[in-house]
N, C-alpha and C. Protein backbone atom coordinates (compact mmCIF):
# COMPACT_ATOMS: atom_id res chain seq x y z
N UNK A 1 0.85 -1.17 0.00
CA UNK A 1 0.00 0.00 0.00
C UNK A 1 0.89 1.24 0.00
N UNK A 2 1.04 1.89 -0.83
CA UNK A 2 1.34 3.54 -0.89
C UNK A 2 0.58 4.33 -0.24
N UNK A 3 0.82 4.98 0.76
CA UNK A 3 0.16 5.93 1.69
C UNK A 3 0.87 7.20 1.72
N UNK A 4 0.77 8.08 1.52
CA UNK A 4 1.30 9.45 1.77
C UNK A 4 1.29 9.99 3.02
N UNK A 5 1.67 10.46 3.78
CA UNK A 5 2.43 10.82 5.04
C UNK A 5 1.69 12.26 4.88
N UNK A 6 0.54 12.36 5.83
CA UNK A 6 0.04 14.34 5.81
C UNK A 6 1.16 15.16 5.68
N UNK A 7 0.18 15.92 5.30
CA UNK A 7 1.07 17.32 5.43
C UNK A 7 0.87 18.13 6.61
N UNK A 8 1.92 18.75 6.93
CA UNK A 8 2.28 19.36 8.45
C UNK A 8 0.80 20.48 8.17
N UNK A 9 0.57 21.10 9.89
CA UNK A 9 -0.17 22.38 9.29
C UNK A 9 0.59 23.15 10.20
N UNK A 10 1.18 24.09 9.56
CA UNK A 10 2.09 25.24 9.57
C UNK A 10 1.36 26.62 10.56
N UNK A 11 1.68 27.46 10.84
CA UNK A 11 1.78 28.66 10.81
C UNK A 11 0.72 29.41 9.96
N UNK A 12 0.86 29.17 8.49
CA UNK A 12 0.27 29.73 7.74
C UNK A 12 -0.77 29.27 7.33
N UNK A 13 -1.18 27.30 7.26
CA UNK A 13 -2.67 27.00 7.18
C UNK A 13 -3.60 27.39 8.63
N UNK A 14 -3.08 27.51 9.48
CA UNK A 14 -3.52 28.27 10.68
C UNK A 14 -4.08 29.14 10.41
N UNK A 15 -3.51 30.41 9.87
CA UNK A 15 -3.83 31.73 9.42
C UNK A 15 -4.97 31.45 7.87
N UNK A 16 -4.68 31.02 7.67
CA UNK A 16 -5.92 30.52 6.33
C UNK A 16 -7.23 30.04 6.77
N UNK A 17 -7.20 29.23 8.13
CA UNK A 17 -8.26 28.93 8.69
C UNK A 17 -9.11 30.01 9.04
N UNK A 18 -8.11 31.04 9.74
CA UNK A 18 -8.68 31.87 10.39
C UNK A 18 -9.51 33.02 9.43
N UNK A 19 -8.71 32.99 8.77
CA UNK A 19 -9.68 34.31 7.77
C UNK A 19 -10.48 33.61 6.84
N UNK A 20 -10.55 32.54 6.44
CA UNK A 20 -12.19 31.69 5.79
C UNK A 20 -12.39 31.46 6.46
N UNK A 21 -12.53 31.45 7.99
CA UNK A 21 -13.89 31.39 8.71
C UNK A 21 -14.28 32.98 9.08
N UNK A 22 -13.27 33.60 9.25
CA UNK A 22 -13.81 35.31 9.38
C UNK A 22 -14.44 35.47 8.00
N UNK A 23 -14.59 34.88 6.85
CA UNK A 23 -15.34 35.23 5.83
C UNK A 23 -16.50 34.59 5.92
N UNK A 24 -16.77 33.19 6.89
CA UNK A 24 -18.09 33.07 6.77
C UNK A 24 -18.35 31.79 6.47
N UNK A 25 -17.27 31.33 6.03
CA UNK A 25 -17.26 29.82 5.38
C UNK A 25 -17.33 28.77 6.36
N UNK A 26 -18.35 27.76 6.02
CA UNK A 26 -18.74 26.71 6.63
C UNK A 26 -17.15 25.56 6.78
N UNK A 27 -16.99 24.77 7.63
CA UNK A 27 -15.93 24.04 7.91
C UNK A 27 -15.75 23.17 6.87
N UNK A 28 -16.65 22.59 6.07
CA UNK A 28 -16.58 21.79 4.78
C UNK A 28 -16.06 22.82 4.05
N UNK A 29 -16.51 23.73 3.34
CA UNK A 29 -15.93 24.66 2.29
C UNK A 29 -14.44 24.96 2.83
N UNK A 30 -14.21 25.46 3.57
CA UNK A 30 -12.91 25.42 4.26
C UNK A 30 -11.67 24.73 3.81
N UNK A 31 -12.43 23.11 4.56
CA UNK A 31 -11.82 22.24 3.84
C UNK A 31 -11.46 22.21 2.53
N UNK A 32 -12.34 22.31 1.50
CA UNK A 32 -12.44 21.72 0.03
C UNK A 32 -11.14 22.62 -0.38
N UNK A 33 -11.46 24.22 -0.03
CA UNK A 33 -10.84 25.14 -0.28
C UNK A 33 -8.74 25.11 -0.30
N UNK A 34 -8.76 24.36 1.03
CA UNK A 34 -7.73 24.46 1.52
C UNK A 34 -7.06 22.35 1.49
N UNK A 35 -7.49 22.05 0.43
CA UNK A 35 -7.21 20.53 0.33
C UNK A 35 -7.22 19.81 1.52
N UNK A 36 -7.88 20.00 2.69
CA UNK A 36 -7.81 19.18 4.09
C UNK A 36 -8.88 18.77 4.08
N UNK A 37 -8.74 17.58 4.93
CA UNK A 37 -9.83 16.97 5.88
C UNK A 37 -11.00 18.15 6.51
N UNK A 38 -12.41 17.32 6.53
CA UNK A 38 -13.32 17.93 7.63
C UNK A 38 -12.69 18.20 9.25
N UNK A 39 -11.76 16.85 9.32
CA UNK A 39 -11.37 16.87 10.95
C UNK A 39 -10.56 17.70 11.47
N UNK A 40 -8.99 18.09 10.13
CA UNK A 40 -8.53 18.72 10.03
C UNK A 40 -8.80 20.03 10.50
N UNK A 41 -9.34 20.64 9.48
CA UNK A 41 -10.04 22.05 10.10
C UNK A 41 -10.82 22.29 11.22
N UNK A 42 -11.65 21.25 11.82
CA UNK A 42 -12.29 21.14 13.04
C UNK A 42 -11.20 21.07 14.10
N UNK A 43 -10.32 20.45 14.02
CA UNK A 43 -8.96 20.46 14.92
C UNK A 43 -8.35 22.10 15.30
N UNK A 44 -7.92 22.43 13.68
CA UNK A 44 -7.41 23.59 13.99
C UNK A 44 -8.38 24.72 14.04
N UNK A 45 -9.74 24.73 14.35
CA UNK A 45 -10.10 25.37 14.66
C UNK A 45 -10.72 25.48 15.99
N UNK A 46 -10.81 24.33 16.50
CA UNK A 46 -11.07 24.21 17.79
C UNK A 46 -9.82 24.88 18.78
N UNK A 47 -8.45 24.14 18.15
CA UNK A 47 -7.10 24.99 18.42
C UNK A 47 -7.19 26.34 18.55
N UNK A 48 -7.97 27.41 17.70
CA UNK A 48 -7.91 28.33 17.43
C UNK A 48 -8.77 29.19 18.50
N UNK A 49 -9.91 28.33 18.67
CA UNK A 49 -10.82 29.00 19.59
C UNK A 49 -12.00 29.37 18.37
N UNK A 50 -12.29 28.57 17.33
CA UNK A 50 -13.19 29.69 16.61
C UNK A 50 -14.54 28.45 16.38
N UNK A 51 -15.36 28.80 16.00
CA UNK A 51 -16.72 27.39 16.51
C UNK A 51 -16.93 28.02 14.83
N UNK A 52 -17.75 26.74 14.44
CA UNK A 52 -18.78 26.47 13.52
C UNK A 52 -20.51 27.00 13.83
N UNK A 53 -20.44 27.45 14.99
CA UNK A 53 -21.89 27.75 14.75
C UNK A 53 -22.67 28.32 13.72
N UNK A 54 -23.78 28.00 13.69
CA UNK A 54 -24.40 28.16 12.56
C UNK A 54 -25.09 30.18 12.52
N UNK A 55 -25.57 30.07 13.88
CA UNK A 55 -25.67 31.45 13.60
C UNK A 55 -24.94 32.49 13.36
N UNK A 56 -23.49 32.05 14.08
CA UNK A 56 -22.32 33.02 14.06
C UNK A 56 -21.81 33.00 12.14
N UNK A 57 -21.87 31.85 11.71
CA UNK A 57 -21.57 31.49 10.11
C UNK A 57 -22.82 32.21 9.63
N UNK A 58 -24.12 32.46 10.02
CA UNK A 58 -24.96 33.36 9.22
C UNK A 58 -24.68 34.77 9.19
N UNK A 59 -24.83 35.37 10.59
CA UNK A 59 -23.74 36.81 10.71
C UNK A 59 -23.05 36.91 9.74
N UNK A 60 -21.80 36.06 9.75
CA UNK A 60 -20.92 36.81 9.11
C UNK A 60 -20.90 36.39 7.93
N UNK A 61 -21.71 35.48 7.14
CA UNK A 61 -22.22 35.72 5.31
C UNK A 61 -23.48 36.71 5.69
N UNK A 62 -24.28 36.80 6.42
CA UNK A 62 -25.11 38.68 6.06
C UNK A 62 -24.13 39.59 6.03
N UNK A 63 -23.24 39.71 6.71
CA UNK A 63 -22.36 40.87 6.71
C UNK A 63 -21.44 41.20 5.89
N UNK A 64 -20.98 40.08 5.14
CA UNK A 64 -20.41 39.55 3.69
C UNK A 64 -21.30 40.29 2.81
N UNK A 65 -22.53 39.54 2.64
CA UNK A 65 -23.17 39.78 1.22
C UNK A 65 -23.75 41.49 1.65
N UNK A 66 -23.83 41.73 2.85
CA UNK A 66 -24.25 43.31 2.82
C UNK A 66 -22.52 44.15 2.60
N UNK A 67 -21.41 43.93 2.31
CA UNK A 67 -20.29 44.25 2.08
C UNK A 67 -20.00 44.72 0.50
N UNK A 68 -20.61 43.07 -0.31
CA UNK A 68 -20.91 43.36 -1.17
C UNK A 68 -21.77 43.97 -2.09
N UNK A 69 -23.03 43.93 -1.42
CA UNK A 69 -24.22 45.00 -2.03
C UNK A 69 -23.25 46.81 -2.13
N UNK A 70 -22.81 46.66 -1.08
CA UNK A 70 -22.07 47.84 -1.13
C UNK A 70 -21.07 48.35 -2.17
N UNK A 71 -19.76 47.27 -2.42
CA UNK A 71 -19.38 47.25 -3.21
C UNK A 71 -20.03 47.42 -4.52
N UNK A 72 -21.28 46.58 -5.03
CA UNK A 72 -22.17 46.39 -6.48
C UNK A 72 -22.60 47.63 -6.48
N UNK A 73 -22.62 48.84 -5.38
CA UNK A 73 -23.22 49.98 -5.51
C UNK A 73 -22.60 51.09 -5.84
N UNK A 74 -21.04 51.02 -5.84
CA UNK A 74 -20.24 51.83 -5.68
C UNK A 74 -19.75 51.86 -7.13
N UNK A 75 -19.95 50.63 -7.42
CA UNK A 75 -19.72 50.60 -8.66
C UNK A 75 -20.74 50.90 -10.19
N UNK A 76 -21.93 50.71 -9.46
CA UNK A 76 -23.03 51.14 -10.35
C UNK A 76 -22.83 52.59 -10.45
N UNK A 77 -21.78 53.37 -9.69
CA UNK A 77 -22.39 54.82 -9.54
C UNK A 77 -21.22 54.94 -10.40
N UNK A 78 -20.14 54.64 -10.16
CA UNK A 78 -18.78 54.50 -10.88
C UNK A 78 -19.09 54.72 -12.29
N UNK A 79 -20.12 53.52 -12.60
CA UNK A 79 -20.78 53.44 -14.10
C UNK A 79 -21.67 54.42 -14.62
N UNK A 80 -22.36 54.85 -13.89
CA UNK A 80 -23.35 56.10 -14.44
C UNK A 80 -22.49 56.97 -14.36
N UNK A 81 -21.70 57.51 -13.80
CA UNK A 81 -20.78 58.72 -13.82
C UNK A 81 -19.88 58.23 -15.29
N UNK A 82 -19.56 57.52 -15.47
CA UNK A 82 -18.96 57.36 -17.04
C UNK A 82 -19.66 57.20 -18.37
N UNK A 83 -21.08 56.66 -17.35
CA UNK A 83 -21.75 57.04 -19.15
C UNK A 83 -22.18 58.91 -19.32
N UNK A 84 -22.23 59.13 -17.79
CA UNK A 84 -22.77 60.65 -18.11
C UNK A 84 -21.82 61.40 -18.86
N UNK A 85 -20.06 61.27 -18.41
CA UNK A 85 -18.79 61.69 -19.04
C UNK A 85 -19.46 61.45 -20.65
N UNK A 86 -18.98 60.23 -20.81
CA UNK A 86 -19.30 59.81 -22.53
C UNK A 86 -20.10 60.38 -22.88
N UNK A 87 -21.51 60.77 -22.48
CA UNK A 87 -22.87 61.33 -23.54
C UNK A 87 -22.17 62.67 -23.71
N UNK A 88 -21.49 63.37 -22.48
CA UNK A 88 -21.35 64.73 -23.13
C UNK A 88 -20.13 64.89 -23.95
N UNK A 89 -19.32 64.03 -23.81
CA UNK A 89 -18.39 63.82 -25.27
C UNK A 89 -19.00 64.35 -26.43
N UNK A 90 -20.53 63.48 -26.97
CA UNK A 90 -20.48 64.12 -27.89
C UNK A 90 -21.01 65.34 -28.60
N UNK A 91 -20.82 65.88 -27.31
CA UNK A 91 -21.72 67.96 -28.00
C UNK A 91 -20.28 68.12 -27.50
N UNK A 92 -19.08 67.93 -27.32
CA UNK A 92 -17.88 68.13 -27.22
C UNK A 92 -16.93 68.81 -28.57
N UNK A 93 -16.01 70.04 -28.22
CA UNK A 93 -15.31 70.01 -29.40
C UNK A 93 -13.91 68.20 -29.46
N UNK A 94 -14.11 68.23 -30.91
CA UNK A 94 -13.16 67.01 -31.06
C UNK A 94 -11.89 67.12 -31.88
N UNK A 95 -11.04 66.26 -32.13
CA UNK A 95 -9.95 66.03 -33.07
C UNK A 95 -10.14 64.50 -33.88
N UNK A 96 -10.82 65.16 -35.08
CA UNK A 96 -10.56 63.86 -35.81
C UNK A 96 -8.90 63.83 -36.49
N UNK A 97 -8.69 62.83 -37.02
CA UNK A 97 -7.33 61.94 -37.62
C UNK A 97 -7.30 61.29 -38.36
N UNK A 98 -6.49 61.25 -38.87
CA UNK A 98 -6.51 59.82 -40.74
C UNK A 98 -4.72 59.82 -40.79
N UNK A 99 -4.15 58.50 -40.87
CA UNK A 99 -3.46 57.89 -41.24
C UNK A 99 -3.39 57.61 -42.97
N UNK A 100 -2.87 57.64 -43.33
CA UNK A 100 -2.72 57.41 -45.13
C UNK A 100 -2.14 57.60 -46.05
N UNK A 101 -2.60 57.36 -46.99
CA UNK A 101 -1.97 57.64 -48.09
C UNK A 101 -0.79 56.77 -48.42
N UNK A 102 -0.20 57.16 -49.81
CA UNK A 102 0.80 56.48 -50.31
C UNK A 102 2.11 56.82 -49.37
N UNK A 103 2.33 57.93 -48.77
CA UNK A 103 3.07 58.05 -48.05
C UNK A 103 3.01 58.20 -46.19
N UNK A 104 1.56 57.39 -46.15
CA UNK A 104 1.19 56.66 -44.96
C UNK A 104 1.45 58.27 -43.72
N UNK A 105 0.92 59.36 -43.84
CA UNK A 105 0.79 60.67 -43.53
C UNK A 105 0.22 60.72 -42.37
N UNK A 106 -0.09 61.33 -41.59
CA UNK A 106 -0.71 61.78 -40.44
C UNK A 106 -1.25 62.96 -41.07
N UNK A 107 -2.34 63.03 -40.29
CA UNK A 107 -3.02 64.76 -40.88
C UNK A 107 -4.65 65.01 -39.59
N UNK A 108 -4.73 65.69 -38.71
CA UNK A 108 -5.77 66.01 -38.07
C UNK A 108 -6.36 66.94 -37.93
N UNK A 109 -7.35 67.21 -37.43
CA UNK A 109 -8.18 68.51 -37.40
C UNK A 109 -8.93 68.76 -36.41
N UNK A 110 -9.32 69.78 -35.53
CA UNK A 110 -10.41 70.05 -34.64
C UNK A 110 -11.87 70.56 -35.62
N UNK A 111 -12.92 69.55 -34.34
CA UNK A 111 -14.52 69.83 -35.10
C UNK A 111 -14.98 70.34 -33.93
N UNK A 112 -16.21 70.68 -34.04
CA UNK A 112 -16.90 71.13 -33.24
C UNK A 112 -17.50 70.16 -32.42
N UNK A 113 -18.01 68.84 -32.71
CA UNK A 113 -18.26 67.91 -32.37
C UNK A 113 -17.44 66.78 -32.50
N UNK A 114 -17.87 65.64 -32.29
CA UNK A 114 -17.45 64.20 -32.94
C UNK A 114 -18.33 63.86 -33.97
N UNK A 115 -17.77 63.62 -35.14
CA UNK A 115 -18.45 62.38 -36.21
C UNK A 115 -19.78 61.65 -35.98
N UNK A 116 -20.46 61.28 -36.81
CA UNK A 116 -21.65 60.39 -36.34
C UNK A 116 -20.95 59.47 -36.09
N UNK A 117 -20.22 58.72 -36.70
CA UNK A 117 -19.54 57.33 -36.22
C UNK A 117 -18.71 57.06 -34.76
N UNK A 118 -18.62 58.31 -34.63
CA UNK A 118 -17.46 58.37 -33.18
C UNK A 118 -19.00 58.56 -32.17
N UNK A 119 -20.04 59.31 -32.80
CA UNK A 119 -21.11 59.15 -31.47
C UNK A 119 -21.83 58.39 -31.03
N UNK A 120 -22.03 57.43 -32.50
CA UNK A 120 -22.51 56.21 -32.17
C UNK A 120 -21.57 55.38 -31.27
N UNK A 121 -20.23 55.47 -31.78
CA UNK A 121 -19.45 54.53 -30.52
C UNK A 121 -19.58 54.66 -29.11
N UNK A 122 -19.56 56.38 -28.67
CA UNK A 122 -19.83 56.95 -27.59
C UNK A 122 -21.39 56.31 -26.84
N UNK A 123 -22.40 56.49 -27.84
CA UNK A 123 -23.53 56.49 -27.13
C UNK A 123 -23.47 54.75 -27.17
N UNK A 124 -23.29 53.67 -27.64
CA UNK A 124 -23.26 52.42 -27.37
C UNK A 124 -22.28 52.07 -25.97
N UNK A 125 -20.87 52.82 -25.80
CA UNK A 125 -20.63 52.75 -24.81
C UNK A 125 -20.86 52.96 -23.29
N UNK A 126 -22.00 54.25 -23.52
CA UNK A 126 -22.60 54.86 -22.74
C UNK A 126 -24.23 54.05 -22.32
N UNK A 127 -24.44 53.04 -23.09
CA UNK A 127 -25.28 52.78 -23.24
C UNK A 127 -25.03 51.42 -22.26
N UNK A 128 -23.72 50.93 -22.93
CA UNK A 128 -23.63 49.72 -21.97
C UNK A 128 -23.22 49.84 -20.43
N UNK A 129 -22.31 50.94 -20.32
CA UNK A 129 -22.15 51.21 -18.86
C UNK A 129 -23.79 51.39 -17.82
N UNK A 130 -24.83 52.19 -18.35
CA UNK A 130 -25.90 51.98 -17.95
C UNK A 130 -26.66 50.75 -17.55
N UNK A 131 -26.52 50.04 -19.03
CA UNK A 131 -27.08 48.71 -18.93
C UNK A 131 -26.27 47.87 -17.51
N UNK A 132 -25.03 47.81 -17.26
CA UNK A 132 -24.54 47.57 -16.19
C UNK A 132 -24.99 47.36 -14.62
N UNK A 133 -24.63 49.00 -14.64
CA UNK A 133 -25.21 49.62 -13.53
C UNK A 133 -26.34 49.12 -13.24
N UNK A 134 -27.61 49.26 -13.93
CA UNK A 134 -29.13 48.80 -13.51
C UNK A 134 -28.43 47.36 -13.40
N UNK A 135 -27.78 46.13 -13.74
CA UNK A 135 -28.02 45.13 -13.64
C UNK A 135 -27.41 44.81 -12.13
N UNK A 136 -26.29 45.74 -11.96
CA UNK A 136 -25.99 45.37 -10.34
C UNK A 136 -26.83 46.03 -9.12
N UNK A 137 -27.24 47.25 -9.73
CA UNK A 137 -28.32 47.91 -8.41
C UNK A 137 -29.70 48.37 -9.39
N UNK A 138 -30.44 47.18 -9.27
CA UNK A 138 -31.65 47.39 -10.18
C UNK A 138 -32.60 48.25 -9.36
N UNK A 139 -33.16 49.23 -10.22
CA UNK A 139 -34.53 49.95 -9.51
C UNK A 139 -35.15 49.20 -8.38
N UNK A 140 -35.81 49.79 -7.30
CA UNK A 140 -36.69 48.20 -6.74
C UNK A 140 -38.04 48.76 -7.20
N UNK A 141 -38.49 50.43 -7.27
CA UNK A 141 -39.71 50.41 -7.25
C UNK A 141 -40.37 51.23 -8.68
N UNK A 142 -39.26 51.82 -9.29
CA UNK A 142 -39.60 52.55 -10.28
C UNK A 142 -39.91 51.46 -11.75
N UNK A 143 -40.76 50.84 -11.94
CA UNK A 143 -41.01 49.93 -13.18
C UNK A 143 -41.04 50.14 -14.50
N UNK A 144 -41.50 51.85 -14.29
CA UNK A 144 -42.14 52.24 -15.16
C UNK A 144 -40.53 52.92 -15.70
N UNK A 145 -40.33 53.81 -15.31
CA UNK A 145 -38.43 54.52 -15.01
C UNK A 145 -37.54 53.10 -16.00
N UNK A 146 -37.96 52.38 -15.26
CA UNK A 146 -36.77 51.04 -16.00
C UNK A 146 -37.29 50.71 -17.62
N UNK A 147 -39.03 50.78 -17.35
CA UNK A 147 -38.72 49.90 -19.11
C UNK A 147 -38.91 51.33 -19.98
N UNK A 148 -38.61 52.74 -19.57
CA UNK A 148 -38.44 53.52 -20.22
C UNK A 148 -37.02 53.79 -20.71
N UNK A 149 -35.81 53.20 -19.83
CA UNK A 149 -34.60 53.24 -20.10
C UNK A 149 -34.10 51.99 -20.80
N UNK A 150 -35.00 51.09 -20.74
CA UNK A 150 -34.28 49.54 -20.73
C UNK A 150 -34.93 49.65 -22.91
N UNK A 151 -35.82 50.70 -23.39
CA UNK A 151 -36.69 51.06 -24.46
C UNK A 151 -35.49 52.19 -25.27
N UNK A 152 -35.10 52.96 -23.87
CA UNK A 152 -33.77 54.09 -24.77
C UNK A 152 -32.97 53.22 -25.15
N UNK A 153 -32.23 52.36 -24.53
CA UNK A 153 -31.08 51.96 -24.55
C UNK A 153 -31.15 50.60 -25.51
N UNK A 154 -32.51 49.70 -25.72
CA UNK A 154 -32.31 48.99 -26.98
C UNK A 154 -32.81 49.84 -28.14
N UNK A 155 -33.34 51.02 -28.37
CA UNK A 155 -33.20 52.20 -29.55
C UNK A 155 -31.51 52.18 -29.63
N UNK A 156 -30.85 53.11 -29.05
CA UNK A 156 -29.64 53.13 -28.76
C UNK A 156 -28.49 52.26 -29.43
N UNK A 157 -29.01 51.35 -29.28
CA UNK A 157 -28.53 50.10 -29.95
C UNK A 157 -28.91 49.95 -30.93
N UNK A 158 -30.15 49.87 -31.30
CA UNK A 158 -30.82 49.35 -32.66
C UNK A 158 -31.05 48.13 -32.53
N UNK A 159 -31.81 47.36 -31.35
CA UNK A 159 -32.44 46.25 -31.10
C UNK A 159 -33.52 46.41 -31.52
């Protein structure tokens, strides 16, 4: 029989224990996570002083996933602030450019605006950062607000 001889737990799977269970993680996930045994981690965490309870493991995934709502929010705003940037791009003065010719030239110019083609890029970009945003912090009560934007934004597109 070939048997492999465990592996020590160090210092540092110690410290691994400790912060996936400060994240919330059940002693199985733990495990899976960290290639050990169920007993394993029950060992060193009993070592540790830190319990499996179930309510204390609910705490701290509510406090997790309310961490992240936070995060998904910060970033939805992140996103509307860049599509608002982009829309006014294009009543923006611009610099178009062309590469060419037989002697492969540079040559540019200031417009008053951007190009239709450069606004269409703008407003599709602007369009998707929106689309975003609503998908991580969706309206809860405005229905009507949403399928009036969710109506701009496949125009916008040309859906």
């Amino acid at each position: 029989m070939n048997r492999q001889s465990p592996r020590p737990v160090t210092e540092e799977t110690d410290e691994e224990v400790r912060q996936l269970h400060a994240e919330g993680l059940s002693r199985n996930e733990i495990a899976r996570r960290l290639q050990r045994s169920g007993r394993t981690v029950s060992v060193i965490a009993q070592r540790l002083g830190l319990s499996f309870d179930r309510a204390a493991t609910e705490e701290a995934t509510r406090a997790r996933m309310a961490d992240l709502a936070e995060r998904r929010a910060i970033l939805a705003e992140a996103l509307q602030d860049d599509a608002e940037r982009l829309t006014e791009q294009m009543w923006e003065p611009a610099k178009i450019y062309n590469f060419g010719g037989k002697d492969n030239t540079y040559e540019d110019r200031d417009v008053p605006e951007p190009p239709a083609d450069a606004k269409r890029a703008l407003m599709a970009t602007a369009a998707q950062a929106i689309d975003r945003s609503l998908k991580l912090v969706p309206p809860e009560t405005d229905q009507q607000g949403l399928a009036a934007v969710d109506a701009w934004l496949r125009g916008m597109m040309g859906d």
